[in-house]
PDB file of N, CA and C in Angstrom:
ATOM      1  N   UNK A   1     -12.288   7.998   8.497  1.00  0.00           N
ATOM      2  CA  UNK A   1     -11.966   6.748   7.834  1.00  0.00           C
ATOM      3  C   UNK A   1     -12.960   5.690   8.309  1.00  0.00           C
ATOM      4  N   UNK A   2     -13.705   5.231   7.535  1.00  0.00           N
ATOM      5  CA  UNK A   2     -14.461   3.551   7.809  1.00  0.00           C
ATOM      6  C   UNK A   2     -13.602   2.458   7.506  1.00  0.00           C
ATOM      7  N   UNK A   3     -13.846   1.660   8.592  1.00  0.00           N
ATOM      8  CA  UNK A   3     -13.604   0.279   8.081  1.00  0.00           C
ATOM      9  C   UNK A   3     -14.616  -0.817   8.058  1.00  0.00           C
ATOM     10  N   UNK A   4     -15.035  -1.763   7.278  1.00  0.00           N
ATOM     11  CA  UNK A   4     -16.017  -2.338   7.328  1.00  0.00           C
ATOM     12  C   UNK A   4     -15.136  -3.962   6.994  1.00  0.00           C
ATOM     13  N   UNK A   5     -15.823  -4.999   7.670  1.00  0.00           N
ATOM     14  CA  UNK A   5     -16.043  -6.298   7.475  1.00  0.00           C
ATOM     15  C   UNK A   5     -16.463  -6.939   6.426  1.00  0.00           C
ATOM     16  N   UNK A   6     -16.110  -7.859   5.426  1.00  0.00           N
ATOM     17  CA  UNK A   6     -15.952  -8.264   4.707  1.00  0.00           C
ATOM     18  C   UNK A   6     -16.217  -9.544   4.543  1.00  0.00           C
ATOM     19  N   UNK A   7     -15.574 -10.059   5.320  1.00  0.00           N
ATOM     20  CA  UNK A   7     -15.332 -11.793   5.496  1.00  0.00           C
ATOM     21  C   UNK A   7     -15.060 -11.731   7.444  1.00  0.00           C
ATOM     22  N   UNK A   8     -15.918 -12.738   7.941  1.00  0.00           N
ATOM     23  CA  UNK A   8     -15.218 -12.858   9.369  1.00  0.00           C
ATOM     24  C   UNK A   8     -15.714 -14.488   9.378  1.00  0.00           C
ATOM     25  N   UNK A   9     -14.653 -14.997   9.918  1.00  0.00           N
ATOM     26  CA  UNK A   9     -14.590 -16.447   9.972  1.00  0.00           C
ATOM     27  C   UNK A   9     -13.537 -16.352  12.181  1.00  0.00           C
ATOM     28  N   UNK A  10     -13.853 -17.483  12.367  1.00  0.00           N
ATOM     29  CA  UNK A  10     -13.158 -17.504  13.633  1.00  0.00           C
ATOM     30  C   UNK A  10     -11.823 -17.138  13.866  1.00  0.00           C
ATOM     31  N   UNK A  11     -10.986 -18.292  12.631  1.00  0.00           N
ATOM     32  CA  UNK A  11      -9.475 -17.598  12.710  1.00  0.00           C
ATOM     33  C   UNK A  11      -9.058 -16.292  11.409  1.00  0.00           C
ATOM     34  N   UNK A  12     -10.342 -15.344  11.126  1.00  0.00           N
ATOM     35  CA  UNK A  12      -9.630 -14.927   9.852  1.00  0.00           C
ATOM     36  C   UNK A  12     -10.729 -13.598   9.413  1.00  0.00           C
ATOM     37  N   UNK A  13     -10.501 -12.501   9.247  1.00  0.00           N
ATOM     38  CA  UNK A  13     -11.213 -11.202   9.015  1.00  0.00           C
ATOM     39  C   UNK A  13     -10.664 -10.471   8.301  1.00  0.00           C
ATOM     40  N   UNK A  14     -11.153 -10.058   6.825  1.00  0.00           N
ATOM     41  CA  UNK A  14     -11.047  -9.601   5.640  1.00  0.00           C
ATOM     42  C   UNK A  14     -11.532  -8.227   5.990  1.00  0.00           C
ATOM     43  N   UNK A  15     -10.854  -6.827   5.887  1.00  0.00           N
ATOM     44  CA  UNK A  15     -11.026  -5.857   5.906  1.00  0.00           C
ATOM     45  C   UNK A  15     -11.220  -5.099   4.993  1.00  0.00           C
ATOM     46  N   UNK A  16     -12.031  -3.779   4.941  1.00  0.00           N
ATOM     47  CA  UNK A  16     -11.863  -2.410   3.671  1.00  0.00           C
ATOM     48  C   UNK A  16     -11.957  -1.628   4.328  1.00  0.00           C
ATOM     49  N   UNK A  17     -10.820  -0.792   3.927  1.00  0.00           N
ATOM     50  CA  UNK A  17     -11.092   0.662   4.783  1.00  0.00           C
ATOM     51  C   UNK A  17     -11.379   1.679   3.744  1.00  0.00           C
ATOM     52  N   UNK A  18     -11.338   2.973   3.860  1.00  0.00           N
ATOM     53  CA  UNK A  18     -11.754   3.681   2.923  1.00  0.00           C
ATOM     54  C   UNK A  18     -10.677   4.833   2.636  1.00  0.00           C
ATOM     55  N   UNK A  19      -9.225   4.014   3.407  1.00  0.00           N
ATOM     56  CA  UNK A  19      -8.133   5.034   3.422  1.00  0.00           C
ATOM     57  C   UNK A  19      -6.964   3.931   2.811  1.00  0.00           C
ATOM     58  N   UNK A  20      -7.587   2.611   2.624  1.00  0.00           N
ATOM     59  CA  UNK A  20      -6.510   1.895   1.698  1.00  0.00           C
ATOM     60  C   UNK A  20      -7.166   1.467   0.198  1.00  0.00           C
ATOM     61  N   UNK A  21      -6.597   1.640  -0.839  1.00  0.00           N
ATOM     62  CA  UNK A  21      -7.083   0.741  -1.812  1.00  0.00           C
ATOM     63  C   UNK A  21      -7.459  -0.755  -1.951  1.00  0.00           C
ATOM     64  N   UNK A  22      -6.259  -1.484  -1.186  1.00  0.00           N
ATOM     65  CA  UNK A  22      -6.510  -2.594  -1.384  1.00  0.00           C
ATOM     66  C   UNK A  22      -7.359  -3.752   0.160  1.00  0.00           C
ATOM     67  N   UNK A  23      -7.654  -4.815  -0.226  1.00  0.00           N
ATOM     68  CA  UNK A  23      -8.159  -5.295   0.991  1.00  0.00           C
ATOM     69  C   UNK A  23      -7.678  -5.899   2.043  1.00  0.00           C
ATOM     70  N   UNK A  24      -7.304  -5.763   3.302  1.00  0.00           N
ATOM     71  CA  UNK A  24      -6.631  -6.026   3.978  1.00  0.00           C
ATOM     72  C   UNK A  24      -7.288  -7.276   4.929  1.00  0.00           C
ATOM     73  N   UNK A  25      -6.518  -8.204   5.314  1.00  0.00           N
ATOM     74  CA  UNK A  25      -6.441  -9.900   5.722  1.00  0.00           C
ATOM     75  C   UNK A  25      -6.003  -9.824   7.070  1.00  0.00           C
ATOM     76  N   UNK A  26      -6.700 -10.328   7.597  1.00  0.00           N
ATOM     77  CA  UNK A  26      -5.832 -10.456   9.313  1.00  0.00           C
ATOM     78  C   UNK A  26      -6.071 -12.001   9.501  1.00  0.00           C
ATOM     79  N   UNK A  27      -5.105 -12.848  10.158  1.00  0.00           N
ATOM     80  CA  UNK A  27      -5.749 -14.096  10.407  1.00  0.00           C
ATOM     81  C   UNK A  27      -5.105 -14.221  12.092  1.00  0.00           C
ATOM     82  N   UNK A  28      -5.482 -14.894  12.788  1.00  0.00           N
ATOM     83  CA  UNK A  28      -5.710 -15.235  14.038  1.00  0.00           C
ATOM     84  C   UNK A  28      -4.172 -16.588  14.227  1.00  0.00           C
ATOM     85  N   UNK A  29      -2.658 -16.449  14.550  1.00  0.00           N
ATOM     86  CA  UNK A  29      -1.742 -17.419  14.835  1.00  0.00           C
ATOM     87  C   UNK A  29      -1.165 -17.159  16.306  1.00  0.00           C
ATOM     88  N   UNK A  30      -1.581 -19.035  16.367  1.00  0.00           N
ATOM     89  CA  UNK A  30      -0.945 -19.411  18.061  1.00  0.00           C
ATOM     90  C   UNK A  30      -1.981 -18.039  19.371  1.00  0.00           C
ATOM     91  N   UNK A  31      -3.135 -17.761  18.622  1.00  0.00           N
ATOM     92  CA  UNK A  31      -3.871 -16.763  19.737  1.00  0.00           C
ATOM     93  C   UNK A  31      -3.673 -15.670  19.164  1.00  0.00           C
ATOM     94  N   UNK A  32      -2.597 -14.792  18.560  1.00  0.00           N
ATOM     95  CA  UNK A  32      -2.769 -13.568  18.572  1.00  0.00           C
ATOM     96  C   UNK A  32      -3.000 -13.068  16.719  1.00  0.00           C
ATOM     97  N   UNK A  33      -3.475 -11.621  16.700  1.00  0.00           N
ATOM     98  CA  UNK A  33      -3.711 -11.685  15.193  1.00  0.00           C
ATOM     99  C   UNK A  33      -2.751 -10.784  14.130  1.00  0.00           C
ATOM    100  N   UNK A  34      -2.717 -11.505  13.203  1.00  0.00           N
ATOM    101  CA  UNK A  34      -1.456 -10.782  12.303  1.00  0.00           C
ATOM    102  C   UNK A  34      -2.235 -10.772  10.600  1.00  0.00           C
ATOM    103  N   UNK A  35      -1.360  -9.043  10.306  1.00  0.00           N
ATOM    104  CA  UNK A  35      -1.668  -8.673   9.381  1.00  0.00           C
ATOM    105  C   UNK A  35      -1.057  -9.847   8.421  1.00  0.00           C
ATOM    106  N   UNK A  36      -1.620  -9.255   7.206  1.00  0.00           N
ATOM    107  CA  UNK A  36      -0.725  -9.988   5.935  1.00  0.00           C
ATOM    108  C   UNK A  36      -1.211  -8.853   5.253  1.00  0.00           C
ATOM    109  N   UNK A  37       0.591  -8.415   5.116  1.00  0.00           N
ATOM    110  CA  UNK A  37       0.671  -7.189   4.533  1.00  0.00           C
ATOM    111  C   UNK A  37       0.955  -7.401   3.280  1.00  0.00           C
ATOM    112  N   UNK A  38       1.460  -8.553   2.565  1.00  0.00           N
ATOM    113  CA  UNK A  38       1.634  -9.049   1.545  1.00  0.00           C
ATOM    114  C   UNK A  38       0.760  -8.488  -0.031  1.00  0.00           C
ATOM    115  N   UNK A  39      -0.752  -7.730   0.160  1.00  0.00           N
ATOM    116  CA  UNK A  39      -1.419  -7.022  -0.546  1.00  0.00           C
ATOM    117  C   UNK A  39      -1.280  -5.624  -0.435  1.00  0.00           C
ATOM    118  N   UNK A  40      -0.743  -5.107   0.429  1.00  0.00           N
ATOM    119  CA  UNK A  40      -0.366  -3.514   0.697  1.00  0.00           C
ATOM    120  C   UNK A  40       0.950  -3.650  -0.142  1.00  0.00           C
ATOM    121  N   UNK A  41       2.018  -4.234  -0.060  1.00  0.00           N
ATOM    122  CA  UNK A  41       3.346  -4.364  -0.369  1.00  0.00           C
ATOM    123  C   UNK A  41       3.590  -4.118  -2.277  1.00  0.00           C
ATOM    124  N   UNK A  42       2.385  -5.197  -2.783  1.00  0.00           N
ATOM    125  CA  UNK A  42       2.148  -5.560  -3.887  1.00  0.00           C
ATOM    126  C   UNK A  42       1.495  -4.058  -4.558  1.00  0.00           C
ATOM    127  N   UNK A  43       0.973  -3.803  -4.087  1.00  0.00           N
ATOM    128  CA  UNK A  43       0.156  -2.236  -4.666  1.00  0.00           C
ATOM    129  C   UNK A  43       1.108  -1.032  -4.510  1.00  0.00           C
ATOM    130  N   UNK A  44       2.092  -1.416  -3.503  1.00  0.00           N
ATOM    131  CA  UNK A  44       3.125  -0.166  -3.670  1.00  0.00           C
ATOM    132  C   UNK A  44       3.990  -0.296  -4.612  1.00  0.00           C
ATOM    133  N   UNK A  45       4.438  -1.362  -4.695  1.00  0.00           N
ATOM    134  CA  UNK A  45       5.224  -1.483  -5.722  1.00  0.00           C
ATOM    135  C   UNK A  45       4.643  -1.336  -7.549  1.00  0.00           C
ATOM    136  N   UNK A  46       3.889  -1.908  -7.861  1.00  0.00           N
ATOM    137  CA  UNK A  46       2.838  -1.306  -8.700  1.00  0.00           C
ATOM    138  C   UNK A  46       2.491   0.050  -9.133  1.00  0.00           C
ATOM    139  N   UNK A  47       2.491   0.793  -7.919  1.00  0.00           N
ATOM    140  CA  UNK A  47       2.276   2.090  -7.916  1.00  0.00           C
ATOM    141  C   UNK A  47       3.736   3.120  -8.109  1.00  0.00           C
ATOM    142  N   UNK A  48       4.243   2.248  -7.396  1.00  0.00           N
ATOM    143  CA  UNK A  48       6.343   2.752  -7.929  1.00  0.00           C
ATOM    144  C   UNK A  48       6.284   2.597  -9.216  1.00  0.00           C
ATOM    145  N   UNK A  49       6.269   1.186 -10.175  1.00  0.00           N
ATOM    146  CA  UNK A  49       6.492   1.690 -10.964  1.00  0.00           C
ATOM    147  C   UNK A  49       5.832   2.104 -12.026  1.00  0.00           C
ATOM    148  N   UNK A  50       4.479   2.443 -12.034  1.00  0.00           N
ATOM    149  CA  UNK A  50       3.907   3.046 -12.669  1.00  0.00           C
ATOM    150  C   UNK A  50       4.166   4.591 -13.008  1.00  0.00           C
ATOM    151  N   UNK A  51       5.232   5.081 -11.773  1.00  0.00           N
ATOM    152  CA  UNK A  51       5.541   6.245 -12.235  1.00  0.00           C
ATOM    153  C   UNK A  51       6.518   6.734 -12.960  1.00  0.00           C
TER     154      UNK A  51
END
């Protein structure tokens, strides 16, 4: 699996991996860093009901 950089800003790094479809967001709160899964969530559901 690769992951490559996208966007990197101080508080904030835009990810692609090559084992998710969609692009994944991390931002930097109070020091530590958190996903925003909020685009993974959206594509599953999408993908539910497409079937």
């Amino acid at each position: 699996m690769k992951i490559t950089r996208l966007l990197e800003e101080p508080e904030r790094v835009v990810l692609q991996s090559s084992a998710a479809p969609v692009q994944i967001e991390v931002r930097r709160v109070n020091g530590e860093w958190k996903l925003d899964a909020s685009p993974i969530i959206e594509f599953r559901k999408k993908a539910a009901s497409a079937r």
